[in-house]
PDB file of N, CA and C in Angstrom:
ATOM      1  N   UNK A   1      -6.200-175.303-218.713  1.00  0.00           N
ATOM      2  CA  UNK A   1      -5.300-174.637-219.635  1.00  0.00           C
ATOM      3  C   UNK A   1      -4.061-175.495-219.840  1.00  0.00           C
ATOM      4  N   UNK A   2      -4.155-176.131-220.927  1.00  0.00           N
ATOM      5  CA  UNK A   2      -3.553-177.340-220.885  1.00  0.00           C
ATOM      6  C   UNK A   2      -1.892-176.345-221.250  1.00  0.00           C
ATOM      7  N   UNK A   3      -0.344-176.943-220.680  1.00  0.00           N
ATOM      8  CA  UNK A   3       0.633-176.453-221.089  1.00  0.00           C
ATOM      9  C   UNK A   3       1.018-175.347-220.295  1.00  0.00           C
ATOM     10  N   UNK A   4       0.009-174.359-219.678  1.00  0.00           N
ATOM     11  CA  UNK A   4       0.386-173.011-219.239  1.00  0.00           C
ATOM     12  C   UNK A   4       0.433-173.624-217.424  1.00  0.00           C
ATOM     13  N   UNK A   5       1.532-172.772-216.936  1.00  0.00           N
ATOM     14  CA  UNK A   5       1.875-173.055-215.307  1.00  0.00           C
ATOM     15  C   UNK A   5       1.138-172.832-214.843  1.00  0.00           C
ATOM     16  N   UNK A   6       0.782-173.676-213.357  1.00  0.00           N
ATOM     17  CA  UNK A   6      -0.110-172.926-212.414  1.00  0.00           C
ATOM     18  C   UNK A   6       0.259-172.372-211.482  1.00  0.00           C
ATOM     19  N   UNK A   7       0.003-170.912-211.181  1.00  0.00           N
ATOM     20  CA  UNK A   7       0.006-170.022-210.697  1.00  0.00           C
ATOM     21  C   UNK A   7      -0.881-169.904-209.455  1.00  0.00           C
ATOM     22  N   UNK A   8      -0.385-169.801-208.287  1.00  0.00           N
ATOM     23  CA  UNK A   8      -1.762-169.402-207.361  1.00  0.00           C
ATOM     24  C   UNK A   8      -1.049-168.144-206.563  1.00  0.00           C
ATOM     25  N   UNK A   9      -1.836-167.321-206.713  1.00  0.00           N
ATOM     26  CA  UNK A   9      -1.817-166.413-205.511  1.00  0.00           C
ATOM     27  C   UNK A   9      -2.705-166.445-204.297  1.00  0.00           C
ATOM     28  N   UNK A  10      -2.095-166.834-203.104  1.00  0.00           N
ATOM     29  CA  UNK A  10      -2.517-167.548-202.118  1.00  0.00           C
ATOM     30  C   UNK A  10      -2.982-166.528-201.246  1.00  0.00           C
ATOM     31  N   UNK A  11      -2.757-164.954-201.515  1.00  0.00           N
ATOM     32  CA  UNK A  11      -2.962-164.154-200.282  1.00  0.00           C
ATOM     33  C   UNK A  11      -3.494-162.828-200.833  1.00  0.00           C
ATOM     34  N   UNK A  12      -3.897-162.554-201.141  1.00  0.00           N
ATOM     35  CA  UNK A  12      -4.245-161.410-202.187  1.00  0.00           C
ATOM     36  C   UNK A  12      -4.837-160.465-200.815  1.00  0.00           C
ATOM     37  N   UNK A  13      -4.846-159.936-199.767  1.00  0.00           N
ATOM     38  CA  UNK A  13      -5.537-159.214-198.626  1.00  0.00           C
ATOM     39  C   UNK A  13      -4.711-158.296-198.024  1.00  0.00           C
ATOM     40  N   UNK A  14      -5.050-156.940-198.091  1.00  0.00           N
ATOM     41  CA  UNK A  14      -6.268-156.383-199.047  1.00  0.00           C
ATOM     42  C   UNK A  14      -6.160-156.268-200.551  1.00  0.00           C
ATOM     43  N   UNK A  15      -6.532-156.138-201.306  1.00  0.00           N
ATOM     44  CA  UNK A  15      -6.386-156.780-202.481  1.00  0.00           C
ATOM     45  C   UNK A  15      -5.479-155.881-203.270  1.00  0.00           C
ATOM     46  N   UNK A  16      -4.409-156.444-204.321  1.00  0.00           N
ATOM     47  CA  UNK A  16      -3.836-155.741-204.730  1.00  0.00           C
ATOM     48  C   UNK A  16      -3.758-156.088-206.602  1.00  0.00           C
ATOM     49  N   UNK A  17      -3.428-157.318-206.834  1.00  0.00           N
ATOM     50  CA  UNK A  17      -3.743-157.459-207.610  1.00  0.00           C
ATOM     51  C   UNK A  17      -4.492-157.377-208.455  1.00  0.00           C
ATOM     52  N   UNK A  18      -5.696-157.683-207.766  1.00  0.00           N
ATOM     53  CA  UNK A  18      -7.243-158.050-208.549  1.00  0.00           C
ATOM     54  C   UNK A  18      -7.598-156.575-208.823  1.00  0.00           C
ATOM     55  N   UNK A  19      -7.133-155.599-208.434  1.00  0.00           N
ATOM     56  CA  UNK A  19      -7.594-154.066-208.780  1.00  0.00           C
ATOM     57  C   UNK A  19      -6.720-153.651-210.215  1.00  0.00           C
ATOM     58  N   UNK A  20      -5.311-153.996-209.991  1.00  0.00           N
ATOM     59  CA  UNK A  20      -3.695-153.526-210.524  1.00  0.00           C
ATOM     60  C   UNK A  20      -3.906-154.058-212.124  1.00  0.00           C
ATOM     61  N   UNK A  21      -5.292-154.681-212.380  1.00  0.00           N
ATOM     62  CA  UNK A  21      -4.879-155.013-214.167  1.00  0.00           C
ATOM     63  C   UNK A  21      -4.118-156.210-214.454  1.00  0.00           C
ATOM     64  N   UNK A  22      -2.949-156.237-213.347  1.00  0.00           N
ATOM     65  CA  UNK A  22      -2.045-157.524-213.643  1.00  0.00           C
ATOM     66  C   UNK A  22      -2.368-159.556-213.227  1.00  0.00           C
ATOM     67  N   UNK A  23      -3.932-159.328-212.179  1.00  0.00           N
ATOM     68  CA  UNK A  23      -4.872-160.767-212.698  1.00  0.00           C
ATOM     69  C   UNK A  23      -5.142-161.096-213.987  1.00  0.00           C
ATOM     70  N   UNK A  24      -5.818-160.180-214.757  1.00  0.00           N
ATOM     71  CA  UNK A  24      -6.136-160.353-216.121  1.00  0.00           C
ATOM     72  C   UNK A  24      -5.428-160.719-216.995  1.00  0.00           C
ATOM     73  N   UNK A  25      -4.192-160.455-216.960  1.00  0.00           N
ATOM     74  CA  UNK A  25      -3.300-160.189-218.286  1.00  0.00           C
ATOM     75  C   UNK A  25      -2.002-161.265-217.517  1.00  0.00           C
ATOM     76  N   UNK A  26      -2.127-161.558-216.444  1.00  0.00           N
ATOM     77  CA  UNK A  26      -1.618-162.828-215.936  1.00  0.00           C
ATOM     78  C   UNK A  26      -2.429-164.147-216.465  1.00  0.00           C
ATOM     79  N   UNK A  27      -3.666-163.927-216.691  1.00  0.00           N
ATOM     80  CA  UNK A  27      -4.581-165.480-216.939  1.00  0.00           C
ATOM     81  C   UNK A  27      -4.630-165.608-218.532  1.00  0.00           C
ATOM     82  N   UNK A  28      -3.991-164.541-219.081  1.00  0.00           N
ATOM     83  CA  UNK A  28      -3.837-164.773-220.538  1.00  0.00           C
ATOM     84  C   UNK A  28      -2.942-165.514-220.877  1.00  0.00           C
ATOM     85  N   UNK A  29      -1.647-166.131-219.481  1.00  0.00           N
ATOM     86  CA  UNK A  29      -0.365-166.717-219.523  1.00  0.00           C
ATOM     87  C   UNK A  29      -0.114-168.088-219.122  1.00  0.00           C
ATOM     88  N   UNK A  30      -1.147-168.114-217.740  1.00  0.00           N
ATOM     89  CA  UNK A  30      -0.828-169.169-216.788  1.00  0.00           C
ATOM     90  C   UNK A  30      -2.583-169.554-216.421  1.00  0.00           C
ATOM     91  N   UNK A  31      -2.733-170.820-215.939  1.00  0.00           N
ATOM     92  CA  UNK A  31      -3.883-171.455-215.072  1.00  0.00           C
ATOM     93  C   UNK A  31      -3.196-170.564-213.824  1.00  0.00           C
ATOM     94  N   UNK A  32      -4.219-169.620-213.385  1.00  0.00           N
ATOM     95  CA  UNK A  32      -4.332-168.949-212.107  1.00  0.00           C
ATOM     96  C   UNK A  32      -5.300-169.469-211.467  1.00  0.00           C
ATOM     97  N   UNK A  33      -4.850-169.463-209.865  1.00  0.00           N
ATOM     98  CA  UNK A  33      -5.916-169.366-209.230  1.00  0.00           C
ATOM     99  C   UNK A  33      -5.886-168.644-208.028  1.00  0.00           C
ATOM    100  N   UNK A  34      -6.790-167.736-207.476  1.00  0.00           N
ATOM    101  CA  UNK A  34      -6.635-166.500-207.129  1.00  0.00           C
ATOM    102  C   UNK A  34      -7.601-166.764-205.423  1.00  0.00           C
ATOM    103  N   UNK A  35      -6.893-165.839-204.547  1.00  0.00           N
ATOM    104  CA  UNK A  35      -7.462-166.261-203.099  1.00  0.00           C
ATOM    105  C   UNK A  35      -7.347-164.747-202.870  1.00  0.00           C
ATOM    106  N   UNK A  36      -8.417-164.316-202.458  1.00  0.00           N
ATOM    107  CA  UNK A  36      -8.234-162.789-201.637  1.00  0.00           C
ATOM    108  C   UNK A  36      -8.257-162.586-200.639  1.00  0.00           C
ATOM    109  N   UNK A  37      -7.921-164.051-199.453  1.00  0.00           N
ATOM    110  CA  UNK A  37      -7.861-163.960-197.728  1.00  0.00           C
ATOM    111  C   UNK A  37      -6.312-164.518-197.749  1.00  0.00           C
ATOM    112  N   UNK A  38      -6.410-164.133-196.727  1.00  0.00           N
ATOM    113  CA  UNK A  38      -4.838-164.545-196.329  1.00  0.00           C
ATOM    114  C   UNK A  38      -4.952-165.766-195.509  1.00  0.00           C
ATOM    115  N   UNK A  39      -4.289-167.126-196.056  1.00  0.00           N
ATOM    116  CA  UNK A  39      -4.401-168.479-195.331  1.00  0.00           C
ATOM    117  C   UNK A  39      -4.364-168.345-193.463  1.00  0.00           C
ATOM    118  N   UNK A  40      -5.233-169.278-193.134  1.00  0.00           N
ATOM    119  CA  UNK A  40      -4.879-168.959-191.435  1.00  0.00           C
ATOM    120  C   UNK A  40      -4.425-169.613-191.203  1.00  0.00           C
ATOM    121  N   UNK A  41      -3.570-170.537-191.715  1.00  0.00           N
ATOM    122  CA  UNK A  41      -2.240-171.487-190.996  1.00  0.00           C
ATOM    123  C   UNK A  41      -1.078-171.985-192.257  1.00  0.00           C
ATOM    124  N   UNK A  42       0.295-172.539-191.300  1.00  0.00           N
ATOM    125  CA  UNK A  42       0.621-173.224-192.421  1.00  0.00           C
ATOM    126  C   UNK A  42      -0.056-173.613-193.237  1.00  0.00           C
ATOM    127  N   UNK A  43      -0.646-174.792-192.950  1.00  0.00           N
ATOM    128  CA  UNK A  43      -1.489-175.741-193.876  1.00  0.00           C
ATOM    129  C   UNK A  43      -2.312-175.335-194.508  1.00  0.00           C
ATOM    130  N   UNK A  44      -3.156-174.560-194.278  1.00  0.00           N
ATOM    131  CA  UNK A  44      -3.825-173.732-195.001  1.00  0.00           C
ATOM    132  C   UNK A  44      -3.262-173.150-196.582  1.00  0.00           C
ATOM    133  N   UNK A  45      -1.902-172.883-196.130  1.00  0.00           N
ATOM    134  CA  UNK A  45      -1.310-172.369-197.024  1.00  0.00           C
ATOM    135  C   UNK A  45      -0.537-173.451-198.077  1.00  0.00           C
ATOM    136  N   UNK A  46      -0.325-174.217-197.771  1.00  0.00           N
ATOM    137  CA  UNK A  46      -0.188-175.751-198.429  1.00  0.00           C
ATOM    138  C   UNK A  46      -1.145-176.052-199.411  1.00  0.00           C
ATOM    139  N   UNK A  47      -2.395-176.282-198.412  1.00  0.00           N
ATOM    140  CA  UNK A  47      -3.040-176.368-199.507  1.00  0.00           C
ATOM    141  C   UNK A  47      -3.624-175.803-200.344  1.00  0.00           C
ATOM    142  N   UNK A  48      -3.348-174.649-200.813  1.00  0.00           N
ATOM    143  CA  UNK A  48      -3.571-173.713-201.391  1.00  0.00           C
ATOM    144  C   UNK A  48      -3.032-173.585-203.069  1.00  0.00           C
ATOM    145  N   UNK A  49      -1.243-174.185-202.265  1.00  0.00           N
ATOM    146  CA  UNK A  49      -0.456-173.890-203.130  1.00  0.00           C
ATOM    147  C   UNK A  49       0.014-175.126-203.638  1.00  0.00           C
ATOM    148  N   UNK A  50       0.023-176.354-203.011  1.00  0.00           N
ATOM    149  CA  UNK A  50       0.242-177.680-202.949  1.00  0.00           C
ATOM    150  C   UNK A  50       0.522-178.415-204.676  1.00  0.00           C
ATOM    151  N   UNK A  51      -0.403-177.535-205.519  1.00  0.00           N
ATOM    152  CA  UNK A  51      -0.329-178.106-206.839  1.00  0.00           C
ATOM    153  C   UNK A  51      -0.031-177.175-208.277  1.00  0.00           C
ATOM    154  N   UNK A  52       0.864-175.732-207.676  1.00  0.00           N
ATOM    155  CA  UNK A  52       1.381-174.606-207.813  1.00  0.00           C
ATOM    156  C   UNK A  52       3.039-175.204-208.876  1.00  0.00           C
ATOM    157  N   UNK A  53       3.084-174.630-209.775  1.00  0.00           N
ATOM    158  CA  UNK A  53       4.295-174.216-210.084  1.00  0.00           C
ATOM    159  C   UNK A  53       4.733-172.957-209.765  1.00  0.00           C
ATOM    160  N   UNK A  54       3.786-172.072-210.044  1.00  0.00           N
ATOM    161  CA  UNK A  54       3.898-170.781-208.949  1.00  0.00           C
ATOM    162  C   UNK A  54       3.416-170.409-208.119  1.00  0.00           C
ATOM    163  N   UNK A  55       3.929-169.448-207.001  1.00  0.00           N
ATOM    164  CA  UNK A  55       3.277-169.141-206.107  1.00  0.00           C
ATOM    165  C   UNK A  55       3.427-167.166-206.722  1.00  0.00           C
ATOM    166  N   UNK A  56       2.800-166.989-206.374  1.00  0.00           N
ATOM    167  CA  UNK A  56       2.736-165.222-206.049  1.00  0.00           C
ATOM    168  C   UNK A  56       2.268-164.601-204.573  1.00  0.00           C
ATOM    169  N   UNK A  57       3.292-164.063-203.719  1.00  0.00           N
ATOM    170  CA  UNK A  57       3.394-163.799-201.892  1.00  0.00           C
ATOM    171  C   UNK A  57       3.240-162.098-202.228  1.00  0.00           C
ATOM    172  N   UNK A  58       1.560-162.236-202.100  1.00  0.00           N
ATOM    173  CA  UNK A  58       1.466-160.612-201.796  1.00  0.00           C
ATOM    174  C   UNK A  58       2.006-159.895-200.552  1.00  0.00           C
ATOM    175  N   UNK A  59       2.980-158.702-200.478  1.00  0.00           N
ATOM    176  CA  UNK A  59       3.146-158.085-199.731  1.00  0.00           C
ATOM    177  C   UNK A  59       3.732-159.319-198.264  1.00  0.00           C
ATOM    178  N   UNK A  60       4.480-160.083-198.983  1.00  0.00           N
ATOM    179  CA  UNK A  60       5.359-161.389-197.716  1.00  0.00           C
ATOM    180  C   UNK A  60       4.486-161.840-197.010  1.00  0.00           C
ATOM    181  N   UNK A  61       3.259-161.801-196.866  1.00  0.00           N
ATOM    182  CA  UNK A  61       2.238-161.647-196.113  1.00  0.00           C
ATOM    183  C   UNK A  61       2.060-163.264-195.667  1.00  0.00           C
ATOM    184  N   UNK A  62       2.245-163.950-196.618  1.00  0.00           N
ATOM    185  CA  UNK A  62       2.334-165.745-196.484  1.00  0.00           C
ATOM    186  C   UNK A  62       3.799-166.084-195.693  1.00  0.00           C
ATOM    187  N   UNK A  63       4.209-167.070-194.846  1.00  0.00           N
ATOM    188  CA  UNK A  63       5.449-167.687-194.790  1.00  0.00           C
ATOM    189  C   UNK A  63       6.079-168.703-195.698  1.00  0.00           C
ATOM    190  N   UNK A  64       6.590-168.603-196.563  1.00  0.00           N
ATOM    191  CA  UNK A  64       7.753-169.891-197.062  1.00  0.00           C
ATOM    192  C   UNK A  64       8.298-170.476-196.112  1.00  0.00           C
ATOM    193  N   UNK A  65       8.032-171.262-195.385  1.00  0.00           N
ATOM    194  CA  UNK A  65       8.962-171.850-194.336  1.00  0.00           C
ATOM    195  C   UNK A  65       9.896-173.567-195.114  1.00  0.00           C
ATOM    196  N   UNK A  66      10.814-173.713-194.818  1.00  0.00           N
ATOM    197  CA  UNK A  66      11.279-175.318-195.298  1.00  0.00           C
ATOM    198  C   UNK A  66       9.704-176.528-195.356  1.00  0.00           C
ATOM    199  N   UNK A  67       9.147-176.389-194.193  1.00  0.00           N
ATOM    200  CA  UNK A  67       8.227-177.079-194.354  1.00  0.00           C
ATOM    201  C   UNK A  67       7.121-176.926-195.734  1.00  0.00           C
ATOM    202  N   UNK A  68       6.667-176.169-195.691  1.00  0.00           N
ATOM    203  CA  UNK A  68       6.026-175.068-196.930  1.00  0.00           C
ATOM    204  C   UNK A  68       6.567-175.947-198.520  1.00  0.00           C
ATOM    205  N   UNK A  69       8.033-175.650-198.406  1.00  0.00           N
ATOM    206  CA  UNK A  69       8.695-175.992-199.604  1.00  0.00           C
ATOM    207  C   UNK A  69       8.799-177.446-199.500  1.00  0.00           C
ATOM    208  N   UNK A  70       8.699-178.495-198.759  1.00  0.00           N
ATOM    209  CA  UNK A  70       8.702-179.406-198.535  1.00  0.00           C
ATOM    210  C   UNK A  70       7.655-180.415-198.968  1.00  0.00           C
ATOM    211  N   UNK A  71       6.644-179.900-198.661  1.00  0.00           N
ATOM    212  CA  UNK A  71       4.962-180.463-199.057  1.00  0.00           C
ATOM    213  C   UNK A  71       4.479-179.977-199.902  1.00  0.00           C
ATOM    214  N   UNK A  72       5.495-178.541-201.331  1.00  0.00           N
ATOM    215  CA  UNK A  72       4.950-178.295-202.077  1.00  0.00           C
ATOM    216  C   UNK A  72       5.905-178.560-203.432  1.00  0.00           C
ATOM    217  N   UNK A  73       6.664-179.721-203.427  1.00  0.00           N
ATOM    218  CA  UNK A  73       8.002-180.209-204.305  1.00  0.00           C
ATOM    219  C   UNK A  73       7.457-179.594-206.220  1.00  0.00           C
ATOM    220  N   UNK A  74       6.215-179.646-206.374  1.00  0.00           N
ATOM    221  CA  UNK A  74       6.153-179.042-207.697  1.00  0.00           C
ATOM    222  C   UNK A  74       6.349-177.675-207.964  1.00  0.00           C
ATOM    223  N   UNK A  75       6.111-176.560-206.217  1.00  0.00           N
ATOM    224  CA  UNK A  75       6.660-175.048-207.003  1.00  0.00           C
ATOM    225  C   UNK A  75       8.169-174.933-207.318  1.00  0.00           C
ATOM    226  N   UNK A  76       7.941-174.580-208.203  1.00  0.00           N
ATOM    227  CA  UNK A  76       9.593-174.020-208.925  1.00  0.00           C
ATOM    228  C   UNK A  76      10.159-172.793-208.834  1.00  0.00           C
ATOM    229  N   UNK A  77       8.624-171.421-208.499  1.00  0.00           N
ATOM    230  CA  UNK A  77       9.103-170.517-208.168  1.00  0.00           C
ATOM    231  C   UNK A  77       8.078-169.659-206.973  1.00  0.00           C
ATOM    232  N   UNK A  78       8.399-168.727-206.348  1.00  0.00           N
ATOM    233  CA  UNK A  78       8.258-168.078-205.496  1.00  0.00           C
ATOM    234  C   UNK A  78       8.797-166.274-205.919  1.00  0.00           C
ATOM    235  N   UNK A  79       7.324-165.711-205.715  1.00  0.00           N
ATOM    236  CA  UNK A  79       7.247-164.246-206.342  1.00  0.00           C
ATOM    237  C   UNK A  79       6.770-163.410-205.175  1.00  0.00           C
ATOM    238  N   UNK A  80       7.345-162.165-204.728  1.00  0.00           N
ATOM    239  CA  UNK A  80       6.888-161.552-203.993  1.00  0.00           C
ATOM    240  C   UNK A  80       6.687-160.529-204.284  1.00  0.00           C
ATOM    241  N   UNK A  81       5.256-159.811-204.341  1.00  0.00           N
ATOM    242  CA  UNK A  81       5.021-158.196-204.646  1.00  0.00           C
ATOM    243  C   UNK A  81       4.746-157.492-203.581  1.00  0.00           C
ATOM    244  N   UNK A  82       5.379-156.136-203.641  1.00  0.00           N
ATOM    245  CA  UNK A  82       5.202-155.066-202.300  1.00  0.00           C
ATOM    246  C   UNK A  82       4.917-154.235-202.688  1.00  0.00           C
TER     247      UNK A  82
END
């Protein structure tokens, strides 16, 4: 999707999004890409998000740590739904 941000939601567990209507009508906006486990480590979570302009943090459930933001210099933003 050439132009539109990429978006990953890295943690989707138990699922909230993918039920809520708002996956769909999010991929009409942005290159999503969608994970419904929750990463089992930092790194995990790196690479997940590593090539993210966005991230979306279901329910805080992921850590942002400095490191996190460090190895991921292209997100610009950070979204948290509860």
């Amino acid at each position: 999707m050439l132009g539109f941000p990429k978006v990953v939601i890295p943690d989707d567990w138990p699922p909230v999004m993918a039920v809520s209507g708002g996956l769909r009508r999010l991929r009409e906006f942005a290159d999503v890409q969608y994970f419904e486990t929750l990463p089992g480590s930092e790194e995990q979570l790196v690479e997940r998000i590593h090539k993210a302009d966005v991230a979306i943090n279901i329910r805080a459930s992921s850590k942002f740590t400095e490191e996190v933001f460090r190895q991921c210099s292209r997100l610009r933003l950070v979204d948290r739904k509860s």
